[in-house]
PDB file of N, CA and C in Angstrom:
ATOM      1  N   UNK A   1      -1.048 -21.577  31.368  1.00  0.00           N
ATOM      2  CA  UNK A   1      -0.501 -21.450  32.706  1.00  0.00           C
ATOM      3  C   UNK A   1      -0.539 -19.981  33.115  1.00  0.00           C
ATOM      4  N   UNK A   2      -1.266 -19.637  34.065  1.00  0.00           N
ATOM      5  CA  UNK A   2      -1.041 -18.470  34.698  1.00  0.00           C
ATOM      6  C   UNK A   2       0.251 -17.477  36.060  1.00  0.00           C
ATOM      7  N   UNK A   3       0.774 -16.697  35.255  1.00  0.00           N
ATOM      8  CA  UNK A   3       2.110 -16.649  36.007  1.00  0.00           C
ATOM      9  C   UNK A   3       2.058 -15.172  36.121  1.00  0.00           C
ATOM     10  N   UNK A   4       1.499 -14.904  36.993  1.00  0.00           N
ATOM     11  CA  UNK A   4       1.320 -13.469  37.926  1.00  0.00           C
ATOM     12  C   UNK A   4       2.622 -12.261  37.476  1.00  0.00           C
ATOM     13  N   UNK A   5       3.976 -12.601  37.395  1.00  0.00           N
ATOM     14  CA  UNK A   5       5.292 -11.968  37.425  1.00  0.00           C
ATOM     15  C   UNK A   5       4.598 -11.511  35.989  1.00  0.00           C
ATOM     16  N   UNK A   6       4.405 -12.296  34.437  1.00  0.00           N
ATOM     17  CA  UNK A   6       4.533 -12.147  33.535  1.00  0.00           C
ATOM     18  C   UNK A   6       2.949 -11.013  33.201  1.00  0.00           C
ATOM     19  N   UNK A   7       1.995 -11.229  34.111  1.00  0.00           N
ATOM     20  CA  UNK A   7       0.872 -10.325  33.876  1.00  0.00           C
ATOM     21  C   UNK A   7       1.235  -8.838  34.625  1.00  0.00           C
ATOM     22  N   UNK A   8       2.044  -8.721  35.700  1.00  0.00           N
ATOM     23  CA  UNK A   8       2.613  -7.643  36.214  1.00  0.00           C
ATOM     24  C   UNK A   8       3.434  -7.084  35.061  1.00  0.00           C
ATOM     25  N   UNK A   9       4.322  -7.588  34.576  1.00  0.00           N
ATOM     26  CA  UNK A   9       5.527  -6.883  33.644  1.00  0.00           C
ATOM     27  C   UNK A   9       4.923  -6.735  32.197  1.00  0.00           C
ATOM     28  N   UNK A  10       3.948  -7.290  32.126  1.00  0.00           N
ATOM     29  CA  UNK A  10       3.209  -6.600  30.564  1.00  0.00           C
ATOM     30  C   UNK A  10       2.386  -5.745  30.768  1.00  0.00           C
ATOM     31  N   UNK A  11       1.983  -5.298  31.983  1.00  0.00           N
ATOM     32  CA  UNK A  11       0.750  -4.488  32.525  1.00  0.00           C
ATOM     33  C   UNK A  11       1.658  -3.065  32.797  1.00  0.00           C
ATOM     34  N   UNK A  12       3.413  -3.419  33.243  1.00  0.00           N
ATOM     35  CA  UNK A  12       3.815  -2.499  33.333  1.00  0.00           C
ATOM     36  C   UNK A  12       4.009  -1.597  31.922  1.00  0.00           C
ATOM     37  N   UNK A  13       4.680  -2.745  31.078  1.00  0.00           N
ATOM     38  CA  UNK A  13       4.961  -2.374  30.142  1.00  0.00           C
ATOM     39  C   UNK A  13       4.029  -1.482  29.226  1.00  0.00           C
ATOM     40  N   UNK A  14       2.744  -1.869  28.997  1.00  0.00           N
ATOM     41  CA  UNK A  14       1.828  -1.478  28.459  1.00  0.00           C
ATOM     42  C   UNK A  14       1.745   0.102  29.195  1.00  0.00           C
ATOM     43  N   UNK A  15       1.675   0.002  30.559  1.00  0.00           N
ATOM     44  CA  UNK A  15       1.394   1.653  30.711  1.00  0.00           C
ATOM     45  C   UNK A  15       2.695   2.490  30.728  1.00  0.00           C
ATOM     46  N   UNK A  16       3.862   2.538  30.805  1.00  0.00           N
ATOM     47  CA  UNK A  16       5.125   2.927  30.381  1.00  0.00           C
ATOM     48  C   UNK A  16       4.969   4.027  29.063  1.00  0.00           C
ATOM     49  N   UNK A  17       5.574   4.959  28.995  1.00  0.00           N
ATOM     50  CA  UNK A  17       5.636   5.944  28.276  1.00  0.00           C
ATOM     51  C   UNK A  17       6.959   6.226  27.798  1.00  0.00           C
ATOM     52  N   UNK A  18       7.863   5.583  28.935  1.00  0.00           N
ATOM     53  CA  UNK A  18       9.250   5.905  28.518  1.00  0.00           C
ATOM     54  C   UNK A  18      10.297   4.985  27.322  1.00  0.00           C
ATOM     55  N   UNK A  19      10.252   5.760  26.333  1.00  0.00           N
ATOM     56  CA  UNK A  19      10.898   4.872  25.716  1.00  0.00           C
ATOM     57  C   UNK A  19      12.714   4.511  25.982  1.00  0.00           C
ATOM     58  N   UNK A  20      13.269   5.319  26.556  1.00  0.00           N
ATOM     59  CA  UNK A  20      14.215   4.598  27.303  1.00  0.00           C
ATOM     60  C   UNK A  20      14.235   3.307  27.666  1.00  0.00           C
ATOM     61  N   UNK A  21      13.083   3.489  28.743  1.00  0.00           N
ATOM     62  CA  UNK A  21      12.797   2.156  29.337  1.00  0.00           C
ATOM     63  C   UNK A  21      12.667   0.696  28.353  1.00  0.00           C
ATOM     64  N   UNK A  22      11.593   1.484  27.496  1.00  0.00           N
ATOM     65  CA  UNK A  22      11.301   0.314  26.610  1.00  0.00           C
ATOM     66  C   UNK A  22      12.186  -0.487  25.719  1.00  0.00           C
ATOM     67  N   UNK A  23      13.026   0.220  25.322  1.00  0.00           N
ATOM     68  CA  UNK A  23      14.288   0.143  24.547  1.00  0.00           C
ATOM     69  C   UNK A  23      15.507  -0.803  25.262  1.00  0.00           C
ATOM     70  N   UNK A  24      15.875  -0.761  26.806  1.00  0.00           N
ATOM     71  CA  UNK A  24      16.297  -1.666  27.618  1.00  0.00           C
ATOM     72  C   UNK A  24      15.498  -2.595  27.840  1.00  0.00           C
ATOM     73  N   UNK A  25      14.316  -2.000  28.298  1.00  0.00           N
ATOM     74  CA  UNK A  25      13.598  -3.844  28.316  1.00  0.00           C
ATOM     75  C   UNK A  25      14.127  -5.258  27.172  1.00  0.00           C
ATOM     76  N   UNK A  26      13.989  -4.042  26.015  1.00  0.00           N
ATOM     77  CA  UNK A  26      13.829  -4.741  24.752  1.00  0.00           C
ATOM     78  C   UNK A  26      15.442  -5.320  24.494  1.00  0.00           C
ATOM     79  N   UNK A  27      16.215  -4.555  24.570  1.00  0.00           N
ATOM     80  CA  UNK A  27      17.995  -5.024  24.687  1.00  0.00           C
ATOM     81  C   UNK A  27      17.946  -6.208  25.596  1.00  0.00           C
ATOM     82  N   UNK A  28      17.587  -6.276  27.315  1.00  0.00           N
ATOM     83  CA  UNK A  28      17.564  -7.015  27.857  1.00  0.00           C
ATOM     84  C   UNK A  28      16.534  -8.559  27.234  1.00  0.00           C
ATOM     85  N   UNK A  29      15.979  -8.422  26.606  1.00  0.00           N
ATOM     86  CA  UNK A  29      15.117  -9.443  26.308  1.00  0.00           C
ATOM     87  C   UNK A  29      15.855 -10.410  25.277  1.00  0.00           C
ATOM     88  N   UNK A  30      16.044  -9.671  24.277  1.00  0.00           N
ATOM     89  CA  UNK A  30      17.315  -9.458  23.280  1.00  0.00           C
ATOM     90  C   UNK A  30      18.158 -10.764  23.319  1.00  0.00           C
ATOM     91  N   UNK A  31      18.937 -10.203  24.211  1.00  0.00           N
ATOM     92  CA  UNK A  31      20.457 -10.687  24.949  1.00  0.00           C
ATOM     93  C   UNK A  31      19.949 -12.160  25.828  1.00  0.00           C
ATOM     94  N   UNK A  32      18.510 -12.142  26.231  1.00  0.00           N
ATOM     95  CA  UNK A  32      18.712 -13.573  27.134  1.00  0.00           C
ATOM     96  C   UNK A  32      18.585 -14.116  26.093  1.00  0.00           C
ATOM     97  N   UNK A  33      17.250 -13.903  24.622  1.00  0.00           N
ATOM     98  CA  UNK A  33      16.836 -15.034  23.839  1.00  0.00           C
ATOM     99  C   UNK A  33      18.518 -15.484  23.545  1.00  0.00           C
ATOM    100  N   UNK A  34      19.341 -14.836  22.834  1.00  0.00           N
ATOM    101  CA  UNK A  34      20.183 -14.694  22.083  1.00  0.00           C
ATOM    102  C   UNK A  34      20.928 -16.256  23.030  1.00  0.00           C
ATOM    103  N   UNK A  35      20.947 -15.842  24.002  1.00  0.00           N
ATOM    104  CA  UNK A  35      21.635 -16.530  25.440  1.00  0.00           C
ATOM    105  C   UNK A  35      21.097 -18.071  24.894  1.00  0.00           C
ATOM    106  N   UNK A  36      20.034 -17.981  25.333  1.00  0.00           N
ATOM    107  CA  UNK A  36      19.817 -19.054  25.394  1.00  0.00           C
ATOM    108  C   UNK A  36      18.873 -20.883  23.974  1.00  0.00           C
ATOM    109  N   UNK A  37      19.548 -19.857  23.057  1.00  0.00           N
ATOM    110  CA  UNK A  37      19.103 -20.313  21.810  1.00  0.00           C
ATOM    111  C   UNK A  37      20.380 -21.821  21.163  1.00  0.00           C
ATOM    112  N   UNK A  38      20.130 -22.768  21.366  1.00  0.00           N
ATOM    113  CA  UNK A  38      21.317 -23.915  21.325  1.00  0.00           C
ATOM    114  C   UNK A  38      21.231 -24.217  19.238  1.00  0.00           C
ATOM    115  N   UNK A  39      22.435 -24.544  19.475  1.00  0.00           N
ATOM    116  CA  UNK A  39      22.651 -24.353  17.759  1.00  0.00           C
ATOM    117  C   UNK A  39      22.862 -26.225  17.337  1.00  0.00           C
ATOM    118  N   UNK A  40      22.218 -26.598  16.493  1.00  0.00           N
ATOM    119  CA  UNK A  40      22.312 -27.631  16.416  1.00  0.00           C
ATOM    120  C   UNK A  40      22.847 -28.167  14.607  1.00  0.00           C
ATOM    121  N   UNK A  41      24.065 -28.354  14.948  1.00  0.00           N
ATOM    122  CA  UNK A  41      25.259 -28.019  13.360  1.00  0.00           C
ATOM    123  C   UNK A  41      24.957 -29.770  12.808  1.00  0.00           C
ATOM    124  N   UNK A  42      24.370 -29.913  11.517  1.00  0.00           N
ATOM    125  CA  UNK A  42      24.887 -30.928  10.506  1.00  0.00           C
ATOM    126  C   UNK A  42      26.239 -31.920  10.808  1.00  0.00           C
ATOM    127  N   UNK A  43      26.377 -32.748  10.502  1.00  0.00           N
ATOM    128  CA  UNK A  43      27.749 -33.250  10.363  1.00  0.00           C
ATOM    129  C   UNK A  43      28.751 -33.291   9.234  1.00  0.00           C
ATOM    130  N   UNK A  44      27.775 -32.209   8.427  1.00  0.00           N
ATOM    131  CA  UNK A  44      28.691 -31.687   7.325  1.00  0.00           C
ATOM    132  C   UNK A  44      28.901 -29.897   7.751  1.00  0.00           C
ATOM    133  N   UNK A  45      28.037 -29.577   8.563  1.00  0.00           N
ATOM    134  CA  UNK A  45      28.649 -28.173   8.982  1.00  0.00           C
ATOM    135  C   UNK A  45      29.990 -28.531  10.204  1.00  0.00           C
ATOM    136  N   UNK A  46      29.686 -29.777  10.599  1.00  0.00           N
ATOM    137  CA  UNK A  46      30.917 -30.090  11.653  1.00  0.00           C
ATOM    138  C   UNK A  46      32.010 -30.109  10.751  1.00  0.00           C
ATOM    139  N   UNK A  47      31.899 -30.679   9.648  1.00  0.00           N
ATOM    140  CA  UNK A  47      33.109 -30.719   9.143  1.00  0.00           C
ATOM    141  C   UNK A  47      33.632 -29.837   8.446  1.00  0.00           C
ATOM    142  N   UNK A  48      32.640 -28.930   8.177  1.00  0.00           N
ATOM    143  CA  UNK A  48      33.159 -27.854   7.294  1.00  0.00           C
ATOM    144  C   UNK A  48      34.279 -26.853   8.766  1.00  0.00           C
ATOM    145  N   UNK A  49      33.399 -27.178   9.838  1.00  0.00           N
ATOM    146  CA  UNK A  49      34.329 -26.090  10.933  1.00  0.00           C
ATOM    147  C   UNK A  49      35.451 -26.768  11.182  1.00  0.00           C
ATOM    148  N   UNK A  50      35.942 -28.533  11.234  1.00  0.00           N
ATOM    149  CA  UNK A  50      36.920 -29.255  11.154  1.00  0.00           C
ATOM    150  C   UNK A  50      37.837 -28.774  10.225  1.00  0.00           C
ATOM    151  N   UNK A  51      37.391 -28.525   9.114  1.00  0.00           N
ATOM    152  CA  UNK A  51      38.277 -28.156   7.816  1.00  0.00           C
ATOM    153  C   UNK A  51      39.171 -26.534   8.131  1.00  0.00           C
ATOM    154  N   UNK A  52      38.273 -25.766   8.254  1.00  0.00           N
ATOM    155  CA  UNK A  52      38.223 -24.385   8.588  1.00  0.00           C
ATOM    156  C   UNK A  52      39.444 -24.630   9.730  1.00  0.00           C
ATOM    157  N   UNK A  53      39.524 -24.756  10.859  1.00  0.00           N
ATOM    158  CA  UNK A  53      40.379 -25.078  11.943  1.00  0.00           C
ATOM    159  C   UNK A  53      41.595 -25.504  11.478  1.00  0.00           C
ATOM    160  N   UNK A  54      41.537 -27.040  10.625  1.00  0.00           N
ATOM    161  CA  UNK A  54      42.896 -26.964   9.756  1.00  0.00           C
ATOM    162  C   UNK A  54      43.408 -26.354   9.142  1.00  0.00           C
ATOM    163  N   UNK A  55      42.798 -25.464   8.519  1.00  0.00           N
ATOM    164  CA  UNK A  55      43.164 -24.501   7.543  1.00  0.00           C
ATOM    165  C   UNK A  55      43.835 -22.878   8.411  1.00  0.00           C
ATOM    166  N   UNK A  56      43.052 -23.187   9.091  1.00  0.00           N
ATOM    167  CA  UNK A  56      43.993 -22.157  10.545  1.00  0.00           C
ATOM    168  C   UNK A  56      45.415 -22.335  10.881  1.00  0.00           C
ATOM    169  N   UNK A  57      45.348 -23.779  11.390  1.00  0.00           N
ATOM    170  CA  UNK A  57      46.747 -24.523  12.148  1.00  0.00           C
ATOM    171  C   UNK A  57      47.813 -24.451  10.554  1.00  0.00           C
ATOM    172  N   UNK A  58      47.657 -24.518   9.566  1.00  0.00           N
ATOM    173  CA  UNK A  58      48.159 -24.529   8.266  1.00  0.00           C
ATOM    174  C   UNK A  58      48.419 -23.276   7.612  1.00  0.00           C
ATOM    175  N   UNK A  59      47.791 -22.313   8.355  1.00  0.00           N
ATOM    176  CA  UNK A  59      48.026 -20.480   7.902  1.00  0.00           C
ATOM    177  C   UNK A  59      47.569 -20.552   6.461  1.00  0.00           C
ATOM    178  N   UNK A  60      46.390 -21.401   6.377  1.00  0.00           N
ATOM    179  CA  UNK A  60      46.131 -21.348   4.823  1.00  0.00           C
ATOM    180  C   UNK A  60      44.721 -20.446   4.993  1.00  0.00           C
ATOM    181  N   UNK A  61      45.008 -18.924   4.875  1.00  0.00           N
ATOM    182  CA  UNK A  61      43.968 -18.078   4.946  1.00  0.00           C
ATOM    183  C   UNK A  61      44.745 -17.153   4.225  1.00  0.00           C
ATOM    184  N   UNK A  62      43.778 -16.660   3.633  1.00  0.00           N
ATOM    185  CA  UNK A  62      43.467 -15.113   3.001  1.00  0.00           C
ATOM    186  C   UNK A  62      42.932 -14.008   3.887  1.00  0.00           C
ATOM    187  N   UNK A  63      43.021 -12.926   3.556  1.00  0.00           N
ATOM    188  CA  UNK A  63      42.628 -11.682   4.157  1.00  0.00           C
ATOM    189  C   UNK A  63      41.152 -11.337   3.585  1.00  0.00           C
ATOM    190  N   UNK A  64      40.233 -10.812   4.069  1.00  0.00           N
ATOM    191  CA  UNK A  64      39.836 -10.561   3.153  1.00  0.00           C
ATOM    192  C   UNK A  64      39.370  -9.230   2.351  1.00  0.00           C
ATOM    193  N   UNK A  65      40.262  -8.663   2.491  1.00  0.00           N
ATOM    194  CA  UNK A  65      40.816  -7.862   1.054  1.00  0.00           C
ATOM    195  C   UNK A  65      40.818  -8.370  -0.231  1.00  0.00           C
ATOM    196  N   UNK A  66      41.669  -9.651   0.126  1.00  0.00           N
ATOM    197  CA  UNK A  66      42.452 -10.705  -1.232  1.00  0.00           C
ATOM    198  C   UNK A  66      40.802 -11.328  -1.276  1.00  0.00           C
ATOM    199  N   UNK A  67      40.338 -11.686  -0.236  1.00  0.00           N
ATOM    200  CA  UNK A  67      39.009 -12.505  -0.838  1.00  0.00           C
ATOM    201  C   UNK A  67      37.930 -11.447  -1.371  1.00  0.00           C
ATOM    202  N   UNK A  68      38.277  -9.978  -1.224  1.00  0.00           N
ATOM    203  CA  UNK A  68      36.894  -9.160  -2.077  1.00  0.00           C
ATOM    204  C   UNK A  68      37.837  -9.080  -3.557  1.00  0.00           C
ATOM    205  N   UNK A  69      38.920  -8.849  -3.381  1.00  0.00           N
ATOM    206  CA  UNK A  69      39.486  -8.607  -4.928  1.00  0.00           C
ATOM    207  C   UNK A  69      39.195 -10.193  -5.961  1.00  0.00           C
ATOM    208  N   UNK A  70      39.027 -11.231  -5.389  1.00  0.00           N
ATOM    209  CA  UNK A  70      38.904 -12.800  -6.034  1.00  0.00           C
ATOM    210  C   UNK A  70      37.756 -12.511  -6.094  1.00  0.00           C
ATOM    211  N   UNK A  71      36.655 -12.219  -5.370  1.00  0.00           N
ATOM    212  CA  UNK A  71      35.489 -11.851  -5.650  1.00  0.00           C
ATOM    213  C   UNK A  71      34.711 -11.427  -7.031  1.00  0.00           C
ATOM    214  N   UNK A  72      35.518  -9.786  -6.538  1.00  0.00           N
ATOM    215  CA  UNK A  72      35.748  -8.563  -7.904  1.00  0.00           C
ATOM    216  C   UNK A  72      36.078  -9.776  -9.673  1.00  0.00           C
ATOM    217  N   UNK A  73      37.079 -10.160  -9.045  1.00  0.00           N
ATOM    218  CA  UNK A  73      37.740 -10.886 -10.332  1.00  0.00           C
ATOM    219  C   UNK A  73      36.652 -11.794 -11.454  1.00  0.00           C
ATOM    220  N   UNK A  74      36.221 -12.758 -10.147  1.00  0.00           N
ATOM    221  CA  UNK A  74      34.994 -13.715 -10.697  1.00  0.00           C
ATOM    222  C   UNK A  74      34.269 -13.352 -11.384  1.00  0.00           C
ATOM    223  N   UNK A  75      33.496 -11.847 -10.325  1.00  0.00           N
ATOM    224  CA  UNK A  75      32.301 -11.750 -11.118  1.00  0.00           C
ATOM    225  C   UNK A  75      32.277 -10.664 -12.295  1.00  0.00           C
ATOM    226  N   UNK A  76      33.858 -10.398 -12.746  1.00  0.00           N
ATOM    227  CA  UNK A  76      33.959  -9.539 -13.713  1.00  0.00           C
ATOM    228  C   UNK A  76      34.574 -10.800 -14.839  1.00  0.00           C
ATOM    229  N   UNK A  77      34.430 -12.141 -14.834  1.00  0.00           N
ATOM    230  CA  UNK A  77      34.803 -12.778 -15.538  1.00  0.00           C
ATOM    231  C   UNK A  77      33.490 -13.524 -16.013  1.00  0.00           C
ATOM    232  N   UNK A  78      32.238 -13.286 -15.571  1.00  0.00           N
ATOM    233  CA  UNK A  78      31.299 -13.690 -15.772  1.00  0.00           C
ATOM    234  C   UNK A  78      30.651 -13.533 -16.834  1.00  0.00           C
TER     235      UNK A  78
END
């Protein structure tokens, strides 16, 4: 498919020197993919975020401080 906008803005791009510029282009480009990328979760990642949520409403969390020191612990028990 030929789309005139997209042969203009690579034609710009290509002769551009400024890397400022290029660097926003590139942020802006960035930020839409990012935008518009749909996440499509398991029904065992659903439940793992189900679980997680309860475990919220239940104040059953750690810091994680306490989870690098359990960490530390493990893998010095290894």
């Amino acid at each position: 498919m030929d789309n005139p906008l997209k042969h203009r803005l690579i034609d710009k791009i290509l002769s551009t020197k400024n890397e400022e510029v290029l660097s926003a282009i590139d942020q802006l480009l960035d930020s839409v993919e990012k935008q518009s990328e749909n996440v499509s979760l398991t029904k065992e990642q659903k439940m793992m975020l189900e679980m997680s949520e309860i475990d919220l409403q239940k104040d059953e969390t750690i810091s994680q401080d306490e989870l690098d020191k359990e960490d530390l612990s493990w893998l010095n028990a290894q």
